[in-house]
N, C-alpha and C. Protein backbone atom coordinates (compact mmCIF):
# COMPACT_ATOMS: atom_id res chain seq x y z
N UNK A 1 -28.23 -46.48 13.10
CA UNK A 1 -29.18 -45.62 13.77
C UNK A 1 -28.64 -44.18 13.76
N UNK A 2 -29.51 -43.10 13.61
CA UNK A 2 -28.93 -41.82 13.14
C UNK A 2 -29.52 -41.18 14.42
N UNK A 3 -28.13 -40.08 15.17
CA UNK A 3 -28.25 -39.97 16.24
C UNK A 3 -29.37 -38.40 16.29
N UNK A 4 -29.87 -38.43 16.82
CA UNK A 4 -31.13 -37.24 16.84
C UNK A 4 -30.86 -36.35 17.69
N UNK A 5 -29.86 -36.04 18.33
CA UNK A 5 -29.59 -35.18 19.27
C UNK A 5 -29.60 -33.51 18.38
N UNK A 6 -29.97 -32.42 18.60
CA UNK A 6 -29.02 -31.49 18.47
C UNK A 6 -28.18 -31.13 17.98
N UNK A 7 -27.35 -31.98 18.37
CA UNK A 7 -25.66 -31.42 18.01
C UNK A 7 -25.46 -31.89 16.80
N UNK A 8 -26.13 -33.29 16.06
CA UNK A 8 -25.81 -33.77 15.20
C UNK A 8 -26.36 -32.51 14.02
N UNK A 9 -27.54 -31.69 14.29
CA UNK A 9 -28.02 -31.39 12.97
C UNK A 9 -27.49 -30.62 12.30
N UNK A 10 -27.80 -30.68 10.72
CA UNK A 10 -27.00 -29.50 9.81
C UNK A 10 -27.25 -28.90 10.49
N UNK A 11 -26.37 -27.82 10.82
CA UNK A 11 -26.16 -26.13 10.86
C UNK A 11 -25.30 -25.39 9.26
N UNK A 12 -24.61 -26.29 8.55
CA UNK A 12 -24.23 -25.38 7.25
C UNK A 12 -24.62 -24.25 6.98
N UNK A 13 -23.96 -23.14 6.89
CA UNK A 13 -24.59 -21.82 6.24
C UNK A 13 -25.16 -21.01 7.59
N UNK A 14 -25.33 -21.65 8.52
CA UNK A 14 -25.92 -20.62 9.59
C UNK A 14 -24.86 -20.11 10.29
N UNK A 15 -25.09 -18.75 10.81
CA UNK A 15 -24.10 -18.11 11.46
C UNK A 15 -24.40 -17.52 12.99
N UNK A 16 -23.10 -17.46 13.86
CA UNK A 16 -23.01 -17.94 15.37
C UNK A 16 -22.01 -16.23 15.21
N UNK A 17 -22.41 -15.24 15.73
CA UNK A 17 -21.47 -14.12 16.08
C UNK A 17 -20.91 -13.97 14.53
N UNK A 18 -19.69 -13.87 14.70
CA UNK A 18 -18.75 -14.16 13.58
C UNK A 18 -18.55 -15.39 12.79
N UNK A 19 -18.82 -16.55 13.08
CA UNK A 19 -18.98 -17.86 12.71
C UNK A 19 -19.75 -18.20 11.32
N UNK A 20 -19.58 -18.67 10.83
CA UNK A 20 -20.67 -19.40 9.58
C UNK A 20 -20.21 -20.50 9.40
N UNK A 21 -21.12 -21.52 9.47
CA UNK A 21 -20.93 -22.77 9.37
C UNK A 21 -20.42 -22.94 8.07
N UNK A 22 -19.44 -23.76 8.18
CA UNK A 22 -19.21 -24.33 6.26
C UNK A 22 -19.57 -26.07 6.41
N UNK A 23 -18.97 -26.60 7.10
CA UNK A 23 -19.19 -27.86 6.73
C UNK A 23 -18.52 -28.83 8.26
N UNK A 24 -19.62 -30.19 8.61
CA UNK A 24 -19.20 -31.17 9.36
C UNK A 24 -17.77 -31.19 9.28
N UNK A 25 -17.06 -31.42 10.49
CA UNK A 25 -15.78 -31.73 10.37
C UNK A 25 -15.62 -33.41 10.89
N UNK A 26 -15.97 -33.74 12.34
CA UNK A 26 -15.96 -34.91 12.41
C UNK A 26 -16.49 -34.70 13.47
N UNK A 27 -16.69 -36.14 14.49
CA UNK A 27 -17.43 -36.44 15.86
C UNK A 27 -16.35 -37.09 16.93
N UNK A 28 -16.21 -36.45 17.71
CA UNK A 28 -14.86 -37.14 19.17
C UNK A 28 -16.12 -37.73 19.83
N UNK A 29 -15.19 -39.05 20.31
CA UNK A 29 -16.20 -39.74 21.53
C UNK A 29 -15.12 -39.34 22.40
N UNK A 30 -15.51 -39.16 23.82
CA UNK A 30 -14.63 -39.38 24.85
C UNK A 30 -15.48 -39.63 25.95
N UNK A 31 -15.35 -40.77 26.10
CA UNK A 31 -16.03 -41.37 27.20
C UNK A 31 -17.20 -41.55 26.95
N UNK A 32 -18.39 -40.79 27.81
CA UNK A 32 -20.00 -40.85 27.37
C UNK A 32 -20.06 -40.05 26.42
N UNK A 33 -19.13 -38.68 26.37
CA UNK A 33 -19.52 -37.73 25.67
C UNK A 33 -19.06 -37.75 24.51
N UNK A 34 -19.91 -36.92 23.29
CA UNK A 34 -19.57 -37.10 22.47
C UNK A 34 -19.33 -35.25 21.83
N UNK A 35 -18.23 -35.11 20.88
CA UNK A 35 -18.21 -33.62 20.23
C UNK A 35 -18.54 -33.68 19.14
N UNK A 36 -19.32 -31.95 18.38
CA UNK A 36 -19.70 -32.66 16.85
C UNK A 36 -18.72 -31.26 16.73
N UNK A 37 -17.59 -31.64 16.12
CA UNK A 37 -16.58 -30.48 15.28
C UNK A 37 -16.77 -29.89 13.70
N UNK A 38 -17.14 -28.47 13.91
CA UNK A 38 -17.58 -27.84 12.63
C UNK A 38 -16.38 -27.17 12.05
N UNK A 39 -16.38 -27.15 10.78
CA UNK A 39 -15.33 -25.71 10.41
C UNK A 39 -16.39 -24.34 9.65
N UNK A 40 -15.68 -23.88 10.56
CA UNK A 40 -16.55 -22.53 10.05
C UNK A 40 -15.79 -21.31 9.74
N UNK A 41 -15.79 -20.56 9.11
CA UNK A 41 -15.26 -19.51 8.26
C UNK A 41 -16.02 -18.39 9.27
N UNK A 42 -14.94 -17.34 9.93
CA UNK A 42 -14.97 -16.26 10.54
C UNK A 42 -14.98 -14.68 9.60
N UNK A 43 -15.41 -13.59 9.88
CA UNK A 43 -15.93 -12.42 8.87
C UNK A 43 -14.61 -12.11 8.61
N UNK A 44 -13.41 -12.66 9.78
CA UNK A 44 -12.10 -11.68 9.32
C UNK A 44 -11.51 -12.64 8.35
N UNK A 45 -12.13 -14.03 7.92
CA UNK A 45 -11.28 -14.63 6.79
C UNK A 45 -10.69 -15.72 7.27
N UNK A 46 -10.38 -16.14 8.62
CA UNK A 46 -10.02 -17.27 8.92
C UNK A 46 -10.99 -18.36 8.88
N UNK A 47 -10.21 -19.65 9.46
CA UNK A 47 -10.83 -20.69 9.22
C UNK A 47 -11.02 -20.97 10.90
N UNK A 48 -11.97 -21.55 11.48
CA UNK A 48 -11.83 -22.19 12.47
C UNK A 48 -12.72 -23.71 12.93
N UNK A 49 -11.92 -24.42 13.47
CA UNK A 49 -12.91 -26.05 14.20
C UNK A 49 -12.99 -25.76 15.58
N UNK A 50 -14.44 -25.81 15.68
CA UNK A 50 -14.79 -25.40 16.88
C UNK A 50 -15.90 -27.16 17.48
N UNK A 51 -16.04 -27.07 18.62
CA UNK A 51 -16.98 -27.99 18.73
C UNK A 51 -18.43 -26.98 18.95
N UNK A 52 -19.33 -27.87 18.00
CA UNK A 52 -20.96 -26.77 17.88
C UNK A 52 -21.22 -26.51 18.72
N UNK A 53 -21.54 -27.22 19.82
CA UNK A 53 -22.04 -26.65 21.63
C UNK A 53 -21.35 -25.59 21.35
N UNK A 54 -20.21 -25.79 21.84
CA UNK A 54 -19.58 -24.23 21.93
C UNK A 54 -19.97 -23.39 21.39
N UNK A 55 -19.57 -23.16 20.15
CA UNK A 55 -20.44 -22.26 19.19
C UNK A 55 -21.96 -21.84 19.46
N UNK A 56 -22.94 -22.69 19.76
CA UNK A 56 -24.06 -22.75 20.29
C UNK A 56 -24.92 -22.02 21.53
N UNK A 57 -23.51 -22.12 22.25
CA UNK A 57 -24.03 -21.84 23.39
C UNK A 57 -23.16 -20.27 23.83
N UNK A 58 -22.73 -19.97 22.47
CA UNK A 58 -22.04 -18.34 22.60
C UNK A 58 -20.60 -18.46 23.26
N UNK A 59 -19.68 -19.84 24.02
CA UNK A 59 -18.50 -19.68 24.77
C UNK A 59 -17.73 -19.40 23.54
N UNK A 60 -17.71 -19.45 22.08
CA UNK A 60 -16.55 -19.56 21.25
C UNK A 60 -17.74 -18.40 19.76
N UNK A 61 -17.27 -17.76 19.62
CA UNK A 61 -17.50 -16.40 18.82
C UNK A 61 -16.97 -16.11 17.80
N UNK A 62 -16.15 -15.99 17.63
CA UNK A 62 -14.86 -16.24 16.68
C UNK A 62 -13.82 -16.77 16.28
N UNK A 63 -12.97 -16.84 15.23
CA UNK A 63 -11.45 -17.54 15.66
C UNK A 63 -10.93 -17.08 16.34
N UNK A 64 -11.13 -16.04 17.52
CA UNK A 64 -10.28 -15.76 18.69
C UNK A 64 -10.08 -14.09 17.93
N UNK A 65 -10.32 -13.81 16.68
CA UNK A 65 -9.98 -12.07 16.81
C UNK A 65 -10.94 -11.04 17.09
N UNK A 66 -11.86 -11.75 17.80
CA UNK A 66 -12.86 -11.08 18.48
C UNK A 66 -12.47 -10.75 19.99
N UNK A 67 -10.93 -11.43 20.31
CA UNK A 67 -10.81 -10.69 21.79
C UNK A 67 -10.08 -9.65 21.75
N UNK A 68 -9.51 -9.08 20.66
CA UNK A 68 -9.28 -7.66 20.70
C UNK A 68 -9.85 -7.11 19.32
N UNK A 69 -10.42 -5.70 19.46
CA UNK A 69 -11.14 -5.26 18.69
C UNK A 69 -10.22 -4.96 17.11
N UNK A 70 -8.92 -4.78 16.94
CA UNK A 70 -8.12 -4.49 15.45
C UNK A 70 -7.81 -5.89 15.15
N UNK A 71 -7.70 -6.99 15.98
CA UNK A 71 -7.58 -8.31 14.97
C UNK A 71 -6.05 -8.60 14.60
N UNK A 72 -5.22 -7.82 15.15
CA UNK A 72 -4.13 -7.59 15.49
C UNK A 72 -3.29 -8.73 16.08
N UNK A 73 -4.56 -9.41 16.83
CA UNK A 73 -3.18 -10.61 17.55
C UNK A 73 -4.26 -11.85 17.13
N UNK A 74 -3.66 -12.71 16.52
CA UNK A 74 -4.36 -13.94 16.61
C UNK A 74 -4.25 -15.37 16.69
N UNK A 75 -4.59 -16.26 17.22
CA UNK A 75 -4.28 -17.38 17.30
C UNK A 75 -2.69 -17.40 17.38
N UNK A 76 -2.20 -16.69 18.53
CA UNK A 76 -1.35 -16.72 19.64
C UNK A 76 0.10 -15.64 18.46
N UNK A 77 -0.31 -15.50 17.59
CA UNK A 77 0.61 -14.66 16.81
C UNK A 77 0.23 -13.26 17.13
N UNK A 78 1.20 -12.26 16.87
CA UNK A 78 1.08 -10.83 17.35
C UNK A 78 1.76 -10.12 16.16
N UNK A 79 1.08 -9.38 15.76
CA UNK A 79 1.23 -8.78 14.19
C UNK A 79 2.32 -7.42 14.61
N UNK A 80 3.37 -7.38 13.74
CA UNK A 80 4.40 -6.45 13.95
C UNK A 80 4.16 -4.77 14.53
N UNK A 81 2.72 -4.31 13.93
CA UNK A 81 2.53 -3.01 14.67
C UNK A 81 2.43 -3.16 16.23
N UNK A 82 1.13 -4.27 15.56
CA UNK A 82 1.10 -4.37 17.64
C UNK A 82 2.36 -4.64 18.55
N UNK A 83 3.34 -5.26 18.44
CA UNK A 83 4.49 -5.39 18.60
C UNK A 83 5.28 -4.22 19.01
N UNK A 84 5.17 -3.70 17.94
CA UNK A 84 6.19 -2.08 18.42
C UNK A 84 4.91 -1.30 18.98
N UNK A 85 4.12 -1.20 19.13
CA UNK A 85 2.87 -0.56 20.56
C UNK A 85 3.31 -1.06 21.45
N UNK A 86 3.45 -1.86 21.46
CA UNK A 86 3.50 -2.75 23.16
C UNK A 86 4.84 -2.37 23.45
N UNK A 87 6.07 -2.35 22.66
CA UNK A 87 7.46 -2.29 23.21
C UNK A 87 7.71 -0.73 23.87
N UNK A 88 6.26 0.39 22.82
CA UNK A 88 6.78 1.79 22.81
C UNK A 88 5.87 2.13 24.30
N UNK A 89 5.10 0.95 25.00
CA UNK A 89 4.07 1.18 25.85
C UNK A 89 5.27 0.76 26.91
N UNK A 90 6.03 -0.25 26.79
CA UNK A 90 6.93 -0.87 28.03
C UNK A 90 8.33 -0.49 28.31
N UNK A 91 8.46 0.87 27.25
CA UNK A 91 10.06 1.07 27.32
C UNK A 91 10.21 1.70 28.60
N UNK A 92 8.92 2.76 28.92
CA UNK A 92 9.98 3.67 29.82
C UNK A 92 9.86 4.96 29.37
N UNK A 93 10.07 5.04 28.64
CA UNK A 93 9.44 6.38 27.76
C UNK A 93 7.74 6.57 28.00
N UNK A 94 7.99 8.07 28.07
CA UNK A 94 6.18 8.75 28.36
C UNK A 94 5.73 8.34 26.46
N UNK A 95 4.24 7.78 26.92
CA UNK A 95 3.53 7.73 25.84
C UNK A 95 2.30 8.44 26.26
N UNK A 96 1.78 9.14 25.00
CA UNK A 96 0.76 9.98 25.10
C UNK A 96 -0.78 9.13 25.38
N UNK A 97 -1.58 9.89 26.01
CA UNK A 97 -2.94 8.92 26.11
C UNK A 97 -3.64 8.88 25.26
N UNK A 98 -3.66 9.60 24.39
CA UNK A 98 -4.33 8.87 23.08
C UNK A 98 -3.28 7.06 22.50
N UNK A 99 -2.24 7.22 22.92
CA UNK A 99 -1.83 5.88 22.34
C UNK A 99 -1.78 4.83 23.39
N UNK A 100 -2.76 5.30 24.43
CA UNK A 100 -2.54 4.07 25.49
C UNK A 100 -3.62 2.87 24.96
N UNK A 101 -4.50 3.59 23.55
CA UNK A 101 -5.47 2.64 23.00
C UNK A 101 -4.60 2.24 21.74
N UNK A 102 -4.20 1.39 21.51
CA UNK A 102 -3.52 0.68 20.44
C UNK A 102 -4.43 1.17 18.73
N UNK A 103 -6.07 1.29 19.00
CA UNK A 103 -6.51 1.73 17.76
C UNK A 103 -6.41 3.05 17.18
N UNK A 104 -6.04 4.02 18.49
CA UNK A 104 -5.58 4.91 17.73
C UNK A 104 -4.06 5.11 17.66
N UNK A 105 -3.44 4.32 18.15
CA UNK A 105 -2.09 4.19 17.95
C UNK A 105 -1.84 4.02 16.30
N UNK A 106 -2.85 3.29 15.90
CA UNK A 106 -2.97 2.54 14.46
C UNK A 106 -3.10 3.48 13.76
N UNK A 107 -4.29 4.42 13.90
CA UNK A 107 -5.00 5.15 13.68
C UNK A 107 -3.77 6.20 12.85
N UNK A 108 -3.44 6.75 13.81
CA UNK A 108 -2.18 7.98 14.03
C UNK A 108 -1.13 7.47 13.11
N UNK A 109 -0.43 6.28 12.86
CA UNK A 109 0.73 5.65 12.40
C UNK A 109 0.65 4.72 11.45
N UNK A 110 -0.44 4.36 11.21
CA UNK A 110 -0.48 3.42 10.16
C UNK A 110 0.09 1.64 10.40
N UNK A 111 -0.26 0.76 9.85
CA UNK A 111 0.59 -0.12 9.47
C UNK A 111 1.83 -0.19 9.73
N UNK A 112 2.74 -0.93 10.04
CA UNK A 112 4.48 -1.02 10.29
C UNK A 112 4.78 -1.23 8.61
N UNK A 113 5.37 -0.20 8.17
CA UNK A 113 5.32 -0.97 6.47
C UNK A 113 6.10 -2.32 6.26
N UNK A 114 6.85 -2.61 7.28
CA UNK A 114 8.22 -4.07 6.86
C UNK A 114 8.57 -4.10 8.15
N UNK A 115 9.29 -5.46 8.18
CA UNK A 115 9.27 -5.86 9.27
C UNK A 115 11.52 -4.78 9.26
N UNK A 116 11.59 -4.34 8.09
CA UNK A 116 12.34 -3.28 8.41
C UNK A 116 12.53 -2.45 8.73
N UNK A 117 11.52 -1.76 9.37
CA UNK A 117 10.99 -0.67 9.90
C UNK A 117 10.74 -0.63 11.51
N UNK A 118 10.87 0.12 12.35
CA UNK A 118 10.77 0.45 13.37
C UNK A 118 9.92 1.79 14.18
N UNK A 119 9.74 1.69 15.14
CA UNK A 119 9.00 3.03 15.76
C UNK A 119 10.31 4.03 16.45
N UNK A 120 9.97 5.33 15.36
CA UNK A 120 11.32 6.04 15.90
C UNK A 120 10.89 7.19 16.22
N UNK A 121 11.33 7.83 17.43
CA UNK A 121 11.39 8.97 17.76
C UNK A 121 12.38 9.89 17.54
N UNK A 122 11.48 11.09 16.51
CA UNK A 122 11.76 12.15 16.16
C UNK A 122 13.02 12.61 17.02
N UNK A 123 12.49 13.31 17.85
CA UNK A 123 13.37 14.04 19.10
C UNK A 123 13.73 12.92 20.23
N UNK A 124 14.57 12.43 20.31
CA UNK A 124 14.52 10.88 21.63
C UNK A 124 14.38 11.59 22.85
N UNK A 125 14.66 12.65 23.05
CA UNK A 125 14.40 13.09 24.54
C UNK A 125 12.51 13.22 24.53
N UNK A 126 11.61 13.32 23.63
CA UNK A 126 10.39 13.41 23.49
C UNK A 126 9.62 12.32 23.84
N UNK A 127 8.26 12.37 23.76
CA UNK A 127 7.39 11.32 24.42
C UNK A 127 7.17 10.29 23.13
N UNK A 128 6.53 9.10 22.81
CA UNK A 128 5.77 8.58 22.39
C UNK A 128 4.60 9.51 21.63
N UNK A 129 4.54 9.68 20.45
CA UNK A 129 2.88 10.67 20.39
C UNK A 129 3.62 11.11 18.73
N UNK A 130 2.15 11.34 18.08
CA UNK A 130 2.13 11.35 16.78
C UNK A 130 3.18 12.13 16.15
N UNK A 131 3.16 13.48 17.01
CA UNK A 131 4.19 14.52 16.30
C UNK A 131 5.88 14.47 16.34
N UNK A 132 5.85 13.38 17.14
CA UNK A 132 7.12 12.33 17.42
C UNK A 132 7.56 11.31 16.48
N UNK A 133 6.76 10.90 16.27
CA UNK A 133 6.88 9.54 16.05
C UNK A 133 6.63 9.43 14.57
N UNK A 134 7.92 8.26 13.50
CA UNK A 134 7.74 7.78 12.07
C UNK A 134 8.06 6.37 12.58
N UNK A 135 7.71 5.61 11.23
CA UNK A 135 8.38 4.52 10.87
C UNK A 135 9.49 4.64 10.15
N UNK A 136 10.68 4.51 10.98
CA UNK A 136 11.64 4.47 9.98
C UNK A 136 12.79 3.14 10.04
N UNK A 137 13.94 3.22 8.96
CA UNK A 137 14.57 2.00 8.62
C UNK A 137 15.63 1.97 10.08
N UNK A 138 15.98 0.56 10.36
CA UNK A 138 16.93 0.83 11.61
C UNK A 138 18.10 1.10 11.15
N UNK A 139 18.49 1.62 9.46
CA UNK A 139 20.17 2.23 9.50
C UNK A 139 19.71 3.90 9.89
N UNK A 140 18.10 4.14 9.37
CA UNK A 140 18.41 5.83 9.88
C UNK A 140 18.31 6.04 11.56
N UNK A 141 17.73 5.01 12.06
CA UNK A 141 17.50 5.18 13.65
C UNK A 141 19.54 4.70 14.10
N UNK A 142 19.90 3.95 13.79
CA UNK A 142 21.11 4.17 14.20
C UNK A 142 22.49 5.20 13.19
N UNK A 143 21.83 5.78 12.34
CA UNK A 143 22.67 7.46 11.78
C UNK A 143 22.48 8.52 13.62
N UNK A 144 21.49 8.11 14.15
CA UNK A 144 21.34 9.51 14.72
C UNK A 144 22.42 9.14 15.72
N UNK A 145 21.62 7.76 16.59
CA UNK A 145 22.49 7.52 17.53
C UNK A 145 23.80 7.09 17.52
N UNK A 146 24.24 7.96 18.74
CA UNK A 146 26.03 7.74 18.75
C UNK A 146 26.90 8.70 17.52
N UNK A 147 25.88 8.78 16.66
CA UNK A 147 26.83 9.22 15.61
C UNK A 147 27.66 10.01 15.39
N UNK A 148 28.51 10.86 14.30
CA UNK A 148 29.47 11.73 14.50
C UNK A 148 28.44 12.12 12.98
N UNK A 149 27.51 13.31 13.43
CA UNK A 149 27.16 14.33 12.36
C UNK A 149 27.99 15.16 11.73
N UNK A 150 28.32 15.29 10.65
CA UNK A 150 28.77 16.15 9.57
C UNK A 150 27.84 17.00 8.68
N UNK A 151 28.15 17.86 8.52
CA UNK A 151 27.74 19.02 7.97
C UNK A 151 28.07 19.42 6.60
N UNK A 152 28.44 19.20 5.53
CA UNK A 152 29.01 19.61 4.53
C UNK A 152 28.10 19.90 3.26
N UNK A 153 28.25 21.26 2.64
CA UNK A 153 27.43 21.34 1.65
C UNK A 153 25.74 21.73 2.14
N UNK A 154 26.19 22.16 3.26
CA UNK A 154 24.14 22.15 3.08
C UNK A 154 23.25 21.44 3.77
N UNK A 155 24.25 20.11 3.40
CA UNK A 155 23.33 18.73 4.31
C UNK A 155 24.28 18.14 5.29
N UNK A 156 23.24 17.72 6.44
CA UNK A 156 23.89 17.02 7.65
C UNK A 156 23.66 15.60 7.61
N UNK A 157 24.55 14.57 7.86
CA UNK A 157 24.14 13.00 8.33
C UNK A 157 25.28 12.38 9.30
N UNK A 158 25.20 11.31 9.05
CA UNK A 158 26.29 10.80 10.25
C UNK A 158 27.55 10.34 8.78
N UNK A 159 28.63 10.41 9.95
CA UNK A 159 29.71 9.71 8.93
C UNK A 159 29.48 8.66 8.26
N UNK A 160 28.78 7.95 9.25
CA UNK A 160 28.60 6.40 7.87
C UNK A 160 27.50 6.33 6.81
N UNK A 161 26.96 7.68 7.19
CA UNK A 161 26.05 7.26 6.17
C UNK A 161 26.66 8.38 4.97
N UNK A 162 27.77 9.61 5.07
CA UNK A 162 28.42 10.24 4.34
C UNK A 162 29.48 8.81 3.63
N UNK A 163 29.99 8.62 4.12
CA UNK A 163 30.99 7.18 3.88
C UNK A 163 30.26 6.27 2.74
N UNK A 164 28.84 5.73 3.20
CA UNK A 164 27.96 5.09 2.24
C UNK A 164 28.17 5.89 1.14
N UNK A 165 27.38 7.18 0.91
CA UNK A 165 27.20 7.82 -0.23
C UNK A 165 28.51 8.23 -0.86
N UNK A 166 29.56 8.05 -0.29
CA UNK A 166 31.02 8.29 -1.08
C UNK A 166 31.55 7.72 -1.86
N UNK A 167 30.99 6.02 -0.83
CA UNK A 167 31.70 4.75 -1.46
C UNK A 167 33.58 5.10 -0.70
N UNK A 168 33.60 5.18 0.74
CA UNK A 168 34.65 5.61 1.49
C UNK A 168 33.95 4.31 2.39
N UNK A 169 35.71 3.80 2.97
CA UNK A 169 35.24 2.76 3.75
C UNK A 169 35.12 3.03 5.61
N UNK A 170 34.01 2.74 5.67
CA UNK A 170 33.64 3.94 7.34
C UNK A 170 35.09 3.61 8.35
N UNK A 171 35.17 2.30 8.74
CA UNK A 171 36.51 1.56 9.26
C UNK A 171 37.94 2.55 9.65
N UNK A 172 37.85 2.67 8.01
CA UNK A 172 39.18 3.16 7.67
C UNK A 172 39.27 5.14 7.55
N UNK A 173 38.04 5.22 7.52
CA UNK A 173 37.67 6.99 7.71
C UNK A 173 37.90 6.81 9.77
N UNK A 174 37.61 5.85 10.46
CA UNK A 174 37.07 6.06 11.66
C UNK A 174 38.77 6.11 12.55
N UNK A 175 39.11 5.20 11.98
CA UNK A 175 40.68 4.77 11.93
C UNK A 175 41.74 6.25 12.10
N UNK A 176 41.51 7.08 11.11
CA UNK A 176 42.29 7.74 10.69
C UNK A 176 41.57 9.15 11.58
N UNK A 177 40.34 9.03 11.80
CA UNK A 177 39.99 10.11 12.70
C UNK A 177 40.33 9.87 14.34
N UNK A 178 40.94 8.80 14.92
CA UNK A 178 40.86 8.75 16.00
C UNK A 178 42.66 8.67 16.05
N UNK A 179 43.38 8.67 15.04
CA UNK A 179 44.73 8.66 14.64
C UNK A 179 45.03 10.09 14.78
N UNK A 180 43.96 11.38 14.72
CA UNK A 180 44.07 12.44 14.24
C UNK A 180 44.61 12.65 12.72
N UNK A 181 44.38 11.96 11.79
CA UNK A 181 44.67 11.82 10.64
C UNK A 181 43.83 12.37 9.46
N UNK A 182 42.67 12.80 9.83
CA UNK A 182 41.64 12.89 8.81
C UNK A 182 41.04 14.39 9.14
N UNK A 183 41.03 14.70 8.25
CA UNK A 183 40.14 16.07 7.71
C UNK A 183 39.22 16.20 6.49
N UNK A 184 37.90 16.48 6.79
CA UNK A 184 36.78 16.28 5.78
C UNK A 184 37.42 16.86 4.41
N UNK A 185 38.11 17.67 4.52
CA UNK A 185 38.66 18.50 3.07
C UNK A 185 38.92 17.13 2.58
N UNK A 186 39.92 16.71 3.16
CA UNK A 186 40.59 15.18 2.26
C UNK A 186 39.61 13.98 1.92
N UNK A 187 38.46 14.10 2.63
CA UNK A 187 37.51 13.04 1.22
C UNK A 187 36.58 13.67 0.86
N UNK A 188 35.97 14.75 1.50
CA UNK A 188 34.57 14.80 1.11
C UNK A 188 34.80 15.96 -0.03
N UNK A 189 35.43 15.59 -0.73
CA UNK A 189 35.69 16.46 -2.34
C UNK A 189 34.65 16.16 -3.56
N UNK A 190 33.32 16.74 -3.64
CA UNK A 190 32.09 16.23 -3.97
C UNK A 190 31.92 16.98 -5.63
């Protein structure tokens, strides 16, 4: 006997918000009740099984990246920009009000290019806010801090990152400077 309810009928191809039906998934009994589970393909590309009522009756809309408007967090994962928004929103540090909206946070900064990359402030005594703020690698965010800047030739960086470009071992440069042993004349002979 073929059940005539509603819930049973094709819906394939019809679309609920963001939803489009693709195809029956299966039927839960539990107890009296019964669920008819669809999978349906969402506009941002996911997949989702929803039960049709739901869908039907508007409680379920999307695969869930319809509760924030960039699509940014989904199905309980949180995508690396949003990530460093939220950390640059909870440090403590003044953030500007244009970035108290995460889309133009986006907007302003782009993408996190790698998950090697970080939100760095320009000037650290400065706020949060575009004219502040790059993505950069965490060896240049830790050149600034703590570091011992050198000057030679023109250009400034920190010792270890002069040391890197020497092929000098930082250790043994750091060693000999706290020995009073070292003077830039004696390596940085370029």
């Amino acid at each position: 006997m073929m059940d005539r309810s509603i819930y049973s009928k094709d819906i394939t191809g019809n679309k609920y918000g963001k939803l489009t039906a693709i195809r029956f998934a299966e039927k839960r009994i539990t107890g009296n009740n019964a669920k008819y589970l669809w999978l349906y393909k969402c506009d941002c590309g996911s997949d989702k099984i929803a039960n049709k009522a739901d869908v039907n009756f508007g409680s379920v809309r999307s695969c869930g990246c319809a509760k924030t408007k960039h699509g940014y967090t989904r199905n309980g994962k949180i995508d690396p920009t949003y990530k460093s928004w939220q950390n640059a929103k909870g440090s403590g540090v003044n953030i500007c009000d244009r970035w108290l909206s995460f889309e133009s946070f986006l907007e302003d900064m782009g993408k996190k290019p790698s998950n090697d990359y970080q939100l760095y402030r320009i000037n650290n005594d400065g706020d949060y806010e575009p004219n502040n703020c790059k993505w950069a690698i965490r060896k240049e965010q830790a050149n600034r801090r703590r570091s011992i800047l050198i000057d030679y030739n023109g250009k400034t960086q920190s010792l270890k990152a002069w040391c890197s470009d020497l092929g000098l071992v930082y250790s043994t440069i750091c060693a000999k400077r706290r020995a009073g042993r070292w003077r830039i004349a004696d390596e940085f002979i370029l």
